[in-house]
C-alpha atoms as a PDB file:
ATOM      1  CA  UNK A   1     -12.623  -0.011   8.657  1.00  0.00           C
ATOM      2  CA  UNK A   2     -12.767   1.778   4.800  1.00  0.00           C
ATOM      3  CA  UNK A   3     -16.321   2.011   3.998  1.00  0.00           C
ATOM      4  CA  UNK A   4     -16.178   0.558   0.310  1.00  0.00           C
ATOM      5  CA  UNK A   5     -17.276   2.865  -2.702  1.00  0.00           C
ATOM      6  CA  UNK A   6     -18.820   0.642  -5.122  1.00  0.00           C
ATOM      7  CA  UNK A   7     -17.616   2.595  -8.500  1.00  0.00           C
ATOM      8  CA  UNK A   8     -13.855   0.843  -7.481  1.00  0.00           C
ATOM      9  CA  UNK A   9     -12.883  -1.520  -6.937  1.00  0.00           C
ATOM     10  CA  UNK A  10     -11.120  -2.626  -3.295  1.00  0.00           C
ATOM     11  CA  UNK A  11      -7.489  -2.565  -4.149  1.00  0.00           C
ATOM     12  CA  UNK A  12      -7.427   0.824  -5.980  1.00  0.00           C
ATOM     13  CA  UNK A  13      -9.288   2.029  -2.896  1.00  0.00           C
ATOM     14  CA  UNK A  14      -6.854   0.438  -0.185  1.00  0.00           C
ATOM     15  CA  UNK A  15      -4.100   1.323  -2.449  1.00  0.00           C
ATOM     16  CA  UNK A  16      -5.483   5.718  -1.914  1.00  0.00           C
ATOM     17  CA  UNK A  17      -5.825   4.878   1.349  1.00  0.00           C
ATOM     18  CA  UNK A  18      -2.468   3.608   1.842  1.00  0.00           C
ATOM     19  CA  UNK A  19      -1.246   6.287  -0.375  1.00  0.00           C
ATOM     20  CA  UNK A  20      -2.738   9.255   1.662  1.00  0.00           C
ATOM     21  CA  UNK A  21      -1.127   7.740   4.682  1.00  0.00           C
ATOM     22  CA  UNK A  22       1.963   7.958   3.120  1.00  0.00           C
ATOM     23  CA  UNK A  23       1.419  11.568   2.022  1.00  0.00           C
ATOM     24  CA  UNK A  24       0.679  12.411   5.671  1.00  0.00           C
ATOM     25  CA  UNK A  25       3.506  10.941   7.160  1.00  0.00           C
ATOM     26  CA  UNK A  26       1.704   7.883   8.956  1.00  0.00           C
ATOM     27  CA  UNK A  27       4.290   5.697   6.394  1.00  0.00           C
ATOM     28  CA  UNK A  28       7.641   7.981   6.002  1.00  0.00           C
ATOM     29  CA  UNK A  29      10.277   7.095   3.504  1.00  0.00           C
ATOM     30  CA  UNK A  30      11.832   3.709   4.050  1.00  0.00           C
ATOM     31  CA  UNK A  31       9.706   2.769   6.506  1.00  0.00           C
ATOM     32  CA  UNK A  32       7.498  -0.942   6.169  1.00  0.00           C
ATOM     33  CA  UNK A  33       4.068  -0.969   4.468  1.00  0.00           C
ATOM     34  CA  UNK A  34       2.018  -3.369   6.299  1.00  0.00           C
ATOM     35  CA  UNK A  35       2.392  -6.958   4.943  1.00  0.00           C
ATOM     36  CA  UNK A  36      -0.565  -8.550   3.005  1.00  0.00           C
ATOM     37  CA  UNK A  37      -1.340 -10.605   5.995  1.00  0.00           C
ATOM     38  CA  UNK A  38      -1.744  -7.123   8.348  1.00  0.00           C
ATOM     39  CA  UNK A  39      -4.088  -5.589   4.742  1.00  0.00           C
ATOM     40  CA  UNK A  40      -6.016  -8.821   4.796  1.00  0.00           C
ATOM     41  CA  UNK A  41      -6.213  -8.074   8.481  1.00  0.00           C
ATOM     42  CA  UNK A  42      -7.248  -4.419   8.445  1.00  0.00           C
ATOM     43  CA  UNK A  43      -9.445  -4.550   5.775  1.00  0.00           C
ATOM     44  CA  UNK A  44     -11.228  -7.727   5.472  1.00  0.00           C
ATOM     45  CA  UNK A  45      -9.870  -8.219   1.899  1.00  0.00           C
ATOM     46  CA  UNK A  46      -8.994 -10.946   0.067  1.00  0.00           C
ATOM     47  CA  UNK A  47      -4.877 -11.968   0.095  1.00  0.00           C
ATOM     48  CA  UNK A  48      -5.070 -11.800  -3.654  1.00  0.00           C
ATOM     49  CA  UNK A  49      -6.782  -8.444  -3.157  1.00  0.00           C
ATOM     50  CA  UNK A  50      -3.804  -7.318  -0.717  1.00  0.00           C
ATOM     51  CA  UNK A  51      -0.982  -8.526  -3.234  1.00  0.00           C
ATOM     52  CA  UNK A  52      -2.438  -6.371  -6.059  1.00  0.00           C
ATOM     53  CA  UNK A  53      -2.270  -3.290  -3.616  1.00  0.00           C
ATOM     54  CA  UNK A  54       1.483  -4.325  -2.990  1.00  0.00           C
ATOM     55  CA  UNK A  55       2.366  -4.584  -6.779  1.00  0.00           C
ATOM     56  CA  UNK A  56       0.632  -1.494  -8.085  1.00  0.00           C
ATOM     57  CA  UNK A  57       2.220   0.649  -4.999  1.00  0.00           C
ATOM     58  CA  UNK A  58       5.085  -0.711  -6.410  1.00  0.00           C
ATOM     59  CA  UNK A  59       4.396  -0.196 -10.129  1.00  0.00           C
ATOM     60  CA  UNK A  60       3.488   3.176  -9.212  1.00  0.00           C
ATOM     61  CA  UNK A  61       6.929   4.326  -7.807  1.00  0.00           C
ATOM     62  CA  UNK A  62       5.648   4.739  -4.658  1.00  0.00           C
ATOM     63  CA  UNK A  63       7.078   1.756  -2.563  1.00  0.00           C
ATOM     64  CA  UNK A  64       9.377  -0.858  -3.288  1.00  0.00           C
ATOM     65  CA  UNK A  65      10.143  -4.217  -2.142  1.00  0.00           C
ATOM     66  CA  UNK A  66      13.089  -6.437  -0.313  1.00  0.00           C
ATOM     67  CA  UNK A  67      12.984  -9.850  -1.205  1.00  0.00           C
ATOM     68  CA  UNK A  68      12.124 -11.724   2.296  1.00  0.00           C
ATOM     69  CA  UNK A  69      11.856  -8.922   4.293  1.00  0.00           C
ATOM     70  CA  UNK A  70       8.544  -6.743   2.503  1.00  0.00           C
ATOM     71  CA  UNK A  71       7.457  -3.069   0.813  1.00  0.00           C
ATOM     72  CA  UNK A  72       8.924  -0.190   1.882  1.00  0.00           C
ATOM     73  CA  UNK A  73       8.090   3.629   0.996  1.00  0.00           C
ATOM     74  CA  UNK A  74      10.140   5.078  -1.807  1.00  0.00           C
ATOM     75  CA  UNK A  75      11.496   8.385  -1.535  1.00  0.00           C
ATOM     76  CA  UNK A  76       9.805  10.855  -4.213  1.00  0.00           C
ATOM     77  CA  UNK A  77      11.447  11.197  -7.325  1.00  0.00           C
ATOM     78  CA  UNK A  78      12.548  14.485  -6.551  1.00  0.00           C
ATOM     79  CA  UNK A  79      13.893  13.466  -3.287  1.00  0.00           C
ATOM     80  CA  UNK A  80      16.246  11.471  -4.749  1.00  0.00           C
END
């Protein structure tokens, strides 16, 4: 459970935290996010909440999506 700073709000912080698992490997490229039913899940958010994390991982470059199937990891820019 994320213990909730209150100078953000919860998506930004679920978004780091997703981010920093990416960064240590826990997500490696191409591999699934967790859906926003497993966010809403993990941690006791909202599914509105969950969605935003999706789309600004997204708007961010750091994951991208496949229509049905969910959010993946993106490879770095300079990976590509």
């Amino acid at each position: 459970m994320i213990e909730w700073r209150l100078n953000a709000p919860k998506w930004e912080q679920v978004a780091d935290v997703l981010k920093a698992r990416i960064a240590d490997g826990t997500y490696p490229v191409d591999s699934p996010l967790p859906s926003e039913h497993q966010l809403v899940a993990e941690f006791d958010i909202a599914r509105g909440t969950a969605r935003k994390v999706l789309v600004r991982l997204r708007e961010e470059g750091v994951a991208y999506s496949v229509r049905g199937i969910g959010t993946f990891v993106k490879a770095p820019k300079d990976e590509d």
